[in-house]
N, C-alpha and C. Protein backbone atom coordinates (compact mmCIF):
# COMPACT_ATOMS: atom_id res chain seq x y z
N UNK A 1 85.30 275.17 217.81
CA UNK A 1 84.14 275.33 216.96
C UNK A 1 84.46 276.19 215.75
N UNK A 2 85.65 276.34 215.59
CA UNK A 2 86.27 277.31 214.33
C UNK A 2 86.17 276.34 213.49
N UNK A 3 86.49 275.81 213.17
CA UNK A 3 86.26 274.82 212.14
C UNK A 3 85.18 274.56 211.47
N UNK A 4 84.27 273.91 212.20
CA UNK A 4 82.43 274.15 212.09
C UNK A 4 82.19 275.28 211.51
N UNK A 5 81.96 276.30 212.24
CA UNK A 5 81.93 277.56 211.50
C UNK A 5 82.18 278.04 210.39
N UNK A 6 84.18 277.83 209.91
CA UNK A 6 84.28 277.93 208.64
C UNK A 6 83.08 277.05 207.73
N UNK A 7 83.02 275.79 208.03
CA UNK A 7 82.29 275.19 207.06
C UNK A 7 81.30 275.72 207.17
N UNK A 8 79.94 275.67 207.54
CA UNK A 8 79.20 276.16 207.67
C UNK A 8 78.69 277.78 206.92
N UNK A 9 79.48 278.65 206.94
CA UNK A 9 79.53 280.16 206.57
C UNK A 9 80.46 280.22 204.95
N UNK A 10 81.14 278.99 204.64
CA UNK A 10 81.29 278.98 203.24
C UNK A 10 80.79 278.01 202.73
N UNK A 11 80.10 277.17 202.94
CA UNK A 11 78.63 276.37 202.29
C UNK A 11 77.51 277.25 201.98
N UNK A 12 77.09 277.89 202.56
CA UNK A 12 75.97 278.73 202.50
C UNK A 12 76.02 279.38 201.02
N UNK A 13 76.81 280.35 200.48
CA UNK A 13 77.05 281.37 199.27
C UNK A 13 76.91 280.14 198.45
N UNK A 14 77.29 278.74 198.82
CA UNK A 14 77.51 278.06 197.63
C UNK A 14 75.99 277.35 197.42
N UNK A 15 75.58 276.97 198.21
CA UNK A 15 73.78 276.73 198.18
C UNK A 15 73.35 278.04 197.41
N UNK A 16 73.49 279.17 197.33
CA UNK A 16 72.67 280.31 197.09
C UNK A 16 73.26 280.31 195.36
N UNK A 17 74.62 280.18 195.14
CA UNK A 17 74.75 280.25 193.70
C UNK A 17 74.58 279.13 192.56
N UNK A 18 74.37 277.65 193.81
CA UNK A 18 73.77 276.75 193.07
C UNK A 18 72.28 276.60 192.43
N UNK A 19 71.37 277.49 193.45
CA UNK A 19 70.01 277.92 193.30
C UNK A 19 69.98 278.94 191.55
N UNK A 20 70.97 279.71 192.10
CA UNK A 20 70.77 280.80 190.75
C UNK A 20 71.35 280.39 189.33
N UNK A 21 72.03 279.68 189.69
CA UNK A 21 72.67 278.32 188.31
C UNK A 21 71.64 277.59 188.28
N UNK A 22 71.02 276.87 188.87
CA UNK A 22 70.00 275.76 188.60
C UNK A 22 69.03 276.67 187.89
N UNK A 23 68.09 277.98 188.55
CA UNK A 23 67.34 278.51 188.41
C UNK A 23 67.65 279.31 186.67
N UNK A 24 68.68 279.22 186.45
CA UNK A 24 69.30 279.97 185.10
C UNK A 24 68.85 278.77 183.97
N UNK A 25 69.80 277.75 184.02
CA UNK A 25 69.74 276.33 183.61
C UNK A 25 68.42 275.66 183.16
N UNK A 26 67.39 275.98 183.76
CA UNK A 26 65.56 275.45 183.77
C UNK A 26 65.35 276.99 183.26
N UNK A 27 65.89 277.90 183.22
CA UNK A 27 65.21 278.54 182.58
C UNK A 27 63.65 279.37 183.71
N UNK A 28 64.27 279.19 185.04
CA UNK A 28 63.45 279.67 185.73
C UNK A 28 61.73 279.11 185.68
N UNK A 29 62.04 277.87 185.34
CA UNK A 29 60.33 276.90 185.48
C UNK A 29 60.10 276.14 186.66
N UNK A 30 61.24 275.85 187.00
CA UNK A 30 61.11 274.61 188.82
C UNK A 30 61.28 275.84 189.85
N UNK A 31 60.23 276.30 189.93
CA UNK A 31 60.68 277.12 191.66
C UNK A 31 60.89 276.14 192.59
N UNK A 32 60.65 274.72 192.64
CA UNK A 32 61.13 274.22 194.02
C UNK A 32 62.74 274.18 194.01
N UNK A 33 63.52 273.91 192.88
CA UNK A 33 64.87 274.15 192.92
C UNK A 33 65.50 275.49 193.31
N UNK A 34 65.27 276.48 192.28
CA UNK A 34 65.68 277.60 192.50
C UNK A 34 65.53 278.46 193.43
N UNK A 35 64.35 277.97 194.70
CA UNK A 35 63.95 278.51 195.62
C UNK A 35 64.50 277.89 196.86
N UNK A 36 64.37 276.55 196.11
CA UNK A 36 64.69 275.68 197.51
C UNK A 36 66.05 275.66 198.05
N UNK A 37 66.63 276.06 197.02
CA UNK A 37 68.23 275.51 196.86
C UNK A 37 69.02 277.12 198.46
N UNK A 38 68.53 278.20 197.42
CA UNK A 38 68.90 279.50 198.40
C UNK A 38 68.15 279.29 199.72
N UNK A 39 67.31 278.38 199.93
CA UNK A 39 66.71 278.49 201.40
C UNK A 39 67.40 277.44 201.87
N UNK A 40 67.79 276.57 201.50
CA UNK A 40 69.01 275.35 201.95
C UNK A 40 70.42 276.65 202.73
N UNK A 41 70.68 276.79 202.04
CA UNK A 41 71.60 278.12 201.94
C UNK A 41 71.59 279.58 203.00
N UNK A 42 70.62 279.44 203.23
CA UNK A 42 69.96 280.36 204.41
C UNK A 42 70.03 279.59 205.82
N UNK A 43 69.34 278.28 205.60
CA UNK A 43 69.51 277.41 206.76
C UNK A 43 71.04 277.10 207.00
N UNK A 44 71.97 276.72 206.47
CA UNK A 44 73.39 276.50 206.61
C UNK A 44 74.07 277.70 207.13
N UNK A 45 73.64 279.20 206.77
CA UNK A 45 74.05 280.13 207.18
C UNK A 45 73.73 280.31 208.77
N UNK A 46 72.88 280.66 209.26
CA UNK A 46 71.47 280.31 210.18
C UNK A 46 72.99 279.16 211.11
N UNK A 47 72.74 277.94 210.95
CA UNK A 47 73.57 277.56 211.98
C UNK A 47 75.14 277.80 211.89
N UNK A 48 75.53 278.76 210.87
CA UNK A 48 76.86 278.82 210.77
C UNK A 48 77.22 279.74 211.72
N UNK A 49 76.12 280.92 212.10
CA UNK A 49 76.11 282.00 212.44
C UNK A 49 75.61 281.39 214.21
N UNK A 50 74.89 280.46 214.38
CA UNK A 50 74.51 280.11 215.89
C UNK A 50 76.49 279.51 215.92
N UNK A 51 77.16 278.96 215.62
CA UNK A 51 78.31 278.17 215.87
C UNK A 51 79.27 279.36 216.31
N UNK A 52 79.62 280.70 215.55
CA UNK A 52 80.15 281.86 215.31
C UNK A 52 79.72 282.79 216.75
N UNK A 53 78.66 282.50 217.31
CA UNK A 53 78.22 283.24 218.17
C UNK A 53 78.86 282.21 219.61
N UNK A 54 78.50 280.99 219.46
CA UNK A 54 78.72 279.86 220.68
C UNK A 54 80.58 279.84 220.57
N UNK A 55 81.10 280.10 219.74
CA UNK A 55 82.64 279.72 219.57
C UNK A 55 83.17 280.61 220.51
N UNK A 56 82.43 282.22 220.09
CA UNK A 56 83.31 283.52 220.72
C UNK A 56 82.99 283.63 222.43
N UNK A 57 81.68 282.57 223.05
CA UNK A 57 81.74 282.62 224.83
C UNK A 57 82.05 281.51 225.17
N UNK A 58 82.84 280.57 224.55
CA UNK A 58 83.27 279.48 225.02
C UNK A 58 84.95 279.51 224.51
N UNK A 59 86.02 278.52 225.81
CA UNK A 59 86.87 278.63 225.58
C UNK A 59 86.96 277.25 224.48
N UNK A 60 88.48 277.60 223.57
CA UNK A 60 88.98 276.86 222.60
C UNK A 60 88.81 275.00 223.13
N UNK A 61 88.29 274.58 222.18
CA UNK A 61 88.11 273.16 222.50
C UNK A 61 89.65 272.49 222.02
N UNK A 62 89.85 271.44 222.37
CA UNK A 62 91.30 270.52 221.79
C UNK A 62 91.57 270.39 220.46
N UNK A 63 89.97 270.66 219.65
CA UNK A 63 89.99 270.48 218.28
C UNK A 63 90.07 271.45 217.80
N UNK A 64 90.44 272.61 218.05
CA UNK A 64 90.62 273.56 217.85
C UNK A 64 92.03 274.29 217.68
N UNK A 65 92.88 273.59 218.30
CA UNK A 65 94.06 273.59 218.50
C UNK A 65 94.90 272.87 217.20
N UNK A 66 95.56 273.44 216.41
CA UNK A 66 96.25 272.44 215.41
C UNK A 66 97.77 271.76 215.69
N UNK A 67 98.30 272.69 217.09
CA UNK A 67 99.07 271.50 217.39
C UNK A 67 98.91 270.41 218.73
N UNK A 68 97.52 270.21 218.76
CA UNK A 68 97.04 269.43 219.85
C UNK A 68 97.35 268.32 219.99
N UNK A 69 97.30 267.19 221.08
CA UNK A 69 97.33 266.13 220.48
C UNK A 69 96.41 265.26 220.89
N UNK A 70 95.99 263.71 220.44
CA UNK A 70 95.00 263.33 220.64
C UNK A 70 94.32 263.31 222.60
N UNK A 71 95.18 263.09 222.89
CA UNK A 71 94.86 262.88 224.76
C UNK A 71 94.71 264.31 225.36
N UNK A 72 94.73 265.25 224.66
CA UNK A 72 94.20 266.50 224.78
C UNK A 72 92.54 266.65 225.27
N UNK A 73 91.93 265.70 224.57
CA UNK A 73 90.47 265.57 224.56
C UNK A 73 89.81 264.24 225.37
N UNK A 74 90.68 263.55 226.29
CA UNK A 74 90.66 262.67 226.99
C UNK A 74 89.29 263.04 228.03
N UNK A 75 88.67 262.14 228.88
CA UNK A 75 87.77 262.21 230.06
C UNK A 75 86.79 262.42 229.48
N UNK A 76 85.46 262.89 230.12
CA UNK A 76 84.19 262.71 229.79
C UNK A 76 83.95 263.65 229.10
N UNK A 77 83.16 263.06 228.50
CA UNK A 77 82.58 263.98 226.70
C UNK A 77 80.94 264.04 227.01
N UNK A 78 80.20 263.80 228.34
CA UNK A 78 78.97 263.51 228.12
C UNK A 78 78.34 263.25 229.35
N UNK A 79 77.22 262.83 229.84
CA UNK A 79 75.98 262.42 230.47
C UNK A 79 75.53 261.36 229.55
N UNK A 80 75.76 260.21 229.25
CA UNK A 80 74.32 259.28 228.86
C UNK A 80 73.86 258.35 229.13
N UNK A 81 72.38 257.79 229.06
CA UNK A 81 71.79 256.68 229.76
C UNK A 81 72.37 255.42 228.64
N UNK A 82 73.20 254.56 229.24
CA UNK A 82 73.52 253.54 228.42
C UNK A 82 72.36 252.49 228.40
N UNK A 83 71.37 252.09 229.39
CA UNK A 83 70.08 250.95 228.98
C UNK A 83 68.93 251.67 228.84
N UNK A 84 69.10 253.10 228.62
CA UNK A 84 67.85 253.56 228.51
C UNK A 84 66.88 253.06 227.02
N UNK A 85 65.25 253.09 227.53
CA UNK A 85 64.56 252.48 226.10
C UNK A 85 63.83 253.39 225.74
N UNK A 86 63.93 254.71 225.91
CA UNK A 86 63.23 255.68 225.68
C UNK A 86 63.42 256.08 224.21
N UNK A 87 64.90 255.96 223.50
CA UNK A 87 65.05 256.36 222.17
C UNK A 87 64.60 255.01 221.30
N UNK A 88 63.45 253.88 221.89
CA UNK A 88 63.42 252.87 221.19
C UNK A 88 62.06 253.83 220.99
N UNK A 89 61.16 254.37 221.49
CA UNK A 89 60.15 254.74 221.91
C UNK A 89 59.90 256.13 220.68
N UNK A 90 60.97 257.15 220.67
CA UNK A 90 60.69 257.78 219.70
C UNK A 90 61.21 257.59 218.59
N UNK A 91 61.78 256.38 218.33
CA UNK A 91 62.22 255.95 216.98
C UNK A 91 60.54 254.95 216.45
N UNK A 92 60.05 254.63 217.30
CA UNK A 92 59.35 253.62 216.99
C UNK A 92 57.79 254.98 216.49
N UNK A 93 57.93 256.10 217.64
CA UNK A 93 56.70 257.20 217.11
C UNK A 93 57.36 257.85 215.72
N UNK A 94 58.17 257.93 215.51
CA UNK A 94 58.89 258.50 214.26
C UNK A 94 58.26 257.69 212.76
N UNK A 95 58.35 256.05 213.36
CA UNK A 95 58.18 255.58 211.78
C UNK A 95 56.98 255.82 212.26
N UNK A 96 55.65 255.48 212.80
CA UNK A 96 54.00 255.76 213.05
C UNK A 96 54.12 257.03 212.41
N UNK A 97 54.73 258.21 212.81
CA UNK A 97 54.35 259.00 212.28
C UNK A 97 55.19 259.02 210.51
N UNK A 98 55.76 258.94 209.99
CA UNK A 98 55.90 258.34 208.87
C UNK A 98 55.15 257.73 207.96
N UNK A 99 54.36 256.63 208.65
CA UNK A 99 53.90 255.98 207.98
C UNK A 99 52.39 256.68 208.06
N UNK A 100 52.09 257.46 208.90
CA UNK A 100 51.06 258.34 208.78
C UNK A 100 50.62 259.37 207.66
N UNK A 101 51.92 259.74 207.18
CA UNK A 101 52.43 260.38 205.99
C UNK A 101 52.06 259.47 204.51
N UNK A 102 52.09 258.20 204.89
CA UNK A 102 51.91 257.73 203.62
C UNK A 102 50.36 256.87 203.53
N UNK A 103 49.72 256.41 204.84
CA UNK A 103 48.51 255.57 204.87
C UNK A 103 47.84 256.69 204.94
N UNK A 104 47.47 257.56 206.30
CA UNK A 104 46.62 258.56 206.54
C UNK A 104 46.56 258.86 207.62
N UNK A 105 46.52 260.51 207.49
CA UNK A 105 46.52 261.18 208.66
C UNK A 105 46.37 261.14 209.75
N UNK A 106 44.98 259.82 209.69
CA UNK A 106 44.53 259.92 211.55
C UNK A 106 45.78 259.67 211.85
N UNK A 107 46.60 258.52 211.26
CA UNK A 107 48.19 257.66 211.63
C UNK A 107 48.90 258.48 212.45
N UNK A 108 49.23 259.64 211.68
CA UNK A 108 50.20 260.38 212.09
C UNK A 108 50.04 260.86 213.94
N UNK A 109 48.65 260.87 214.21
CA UNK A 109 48.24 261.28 215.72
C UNK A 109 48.72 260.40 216.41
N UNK A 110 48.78 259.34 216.32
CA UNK A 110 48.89 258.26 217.32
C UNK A 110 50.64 258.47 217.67
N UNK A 111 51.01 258.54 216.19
CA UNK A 111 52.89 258.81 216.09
C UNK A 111 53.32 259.79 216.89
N UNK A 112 52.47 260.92 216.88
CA UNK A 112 52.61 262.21 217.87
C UNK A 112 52.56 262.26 218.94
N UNK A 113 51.08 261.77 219.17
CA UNK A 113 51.61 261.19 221.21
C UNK A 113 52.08 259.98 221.50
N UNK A 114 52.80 259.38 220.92
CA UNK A 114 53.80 258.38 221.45
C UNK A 114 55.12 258.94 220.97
N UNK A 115 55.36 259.90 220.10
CA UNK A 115 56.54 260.92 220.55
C UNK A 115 56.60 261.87 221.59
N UNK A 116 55.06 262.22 221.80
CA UNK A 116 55.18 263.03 222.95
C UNK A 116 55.89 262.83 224.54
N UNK A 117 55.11 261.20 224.54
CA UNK A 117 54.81 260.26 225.82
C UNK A 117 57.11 259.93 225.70
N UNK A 118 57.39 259.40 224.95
CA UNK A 118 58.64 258.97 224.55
C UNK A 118 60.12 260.37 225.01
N UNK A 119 59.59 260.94 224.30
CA UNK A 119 60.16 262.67 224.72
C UNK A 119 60.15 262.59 225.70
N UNK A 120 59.03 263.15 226.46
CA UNK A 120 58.94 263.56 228.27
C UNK A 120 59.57 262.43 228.60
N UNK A 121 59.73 261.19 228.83
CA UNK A 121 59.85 260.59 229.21
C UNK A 121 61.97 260.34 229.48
N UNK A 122 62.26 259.94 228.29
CA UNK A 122 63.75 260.69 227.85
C UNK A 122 64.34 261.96 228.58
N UNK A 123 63.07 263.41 228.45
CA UNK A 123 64.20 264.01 228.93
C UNK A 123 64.20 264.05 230.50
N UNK A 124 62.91 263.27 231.09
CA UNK A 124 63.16 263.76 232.24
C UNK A 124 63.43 261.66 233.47
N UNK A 125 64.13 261.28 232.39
CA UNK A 125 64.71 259.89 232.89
C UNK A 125 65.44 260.25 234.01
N UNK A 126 66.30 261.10 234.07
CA UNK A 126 67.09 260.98 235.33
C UNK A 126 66.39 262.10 236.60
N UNK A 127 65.26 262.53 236.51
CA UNK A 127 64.68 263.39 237.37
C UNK A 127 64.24 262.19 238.66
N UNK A 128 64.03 262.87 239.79
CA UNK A 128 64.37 262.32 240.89
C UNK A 128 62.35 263.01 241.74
N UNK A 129 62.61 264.42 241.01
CA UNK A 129 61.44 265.01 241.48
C UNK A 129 62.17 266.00 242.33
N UNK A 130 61.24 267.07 242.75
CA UNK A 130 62.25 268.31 242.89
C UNK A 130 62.59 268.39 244.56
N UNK A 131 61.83 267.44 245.39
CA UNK A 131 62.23 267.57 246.59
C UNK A 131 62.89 266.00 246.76
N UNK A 132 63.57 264.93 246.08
CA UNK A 132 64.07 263.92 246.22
C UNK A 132 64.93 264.18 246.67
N UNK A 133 65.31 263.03 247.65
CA UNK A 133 67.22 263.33 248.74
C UNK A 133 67.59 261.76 247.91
């Protein structure tokens, strides 16, 4: 996760001096640039700094290693439901709610609990129930 990190923690300064260049440049009239730009910049920091924290209690990954080699990182990378239709479900509440954004509001409700219904549903696909054998 060293890697990540670097990026992450030297993107940031550069969001923040693009803000104060832009903000110089306009002449300080668009606050959504000059504001927006350093809060871009804050957020990049923000997960540079969650990566920096997760790197130092976890051991070195394969990619981490520069003289690794590819079969280093071999075997399972994961848990996932390969026929699951649950991500059809919150892709499908995603555009509702989208398009809620652009027809009208009531829209967006309907998008919300069928992300809701879609969610629960996803994360708890492989639950069995807590006393299942």
């Amino acid at each position: 996760m060293k890697n990540e990190t670097r990026l992450f923690l030297a993107g940031a300064p550069l969001f923040v001096l693009a803000g104060v260049v832009y903000g110089y440049m306009t002449e300080w009239q668009e606050p959504v640039g000059y504001l927006g730009m350093p809060l871009v910049g804050a957020l990049v920091a923000m997960i540079g700094a969650y990566l920096a924290l997760t790197a130092r209690r976890i051991d070195d990954r394969p990619e981490d290693d520069p003289n690794g080699n590819i079969e280093d990182g071999a075997g399972d990378q994961g848990v996932y439901a390969p026929w699951s239709w649950w991500p059809l479900a919150i892709g499908a509440a995603a555009a509702i709610a989208f398009l809620g954004l652009a027809v009208g509001w009531w829209v967006l409700y309907f998008g919300l609990a069928i992300g809701v219904v879609g969610l629960t549903g996803w994360v708890f696909e492989f639950s069995r129930g807590q006393h299942a054998h």
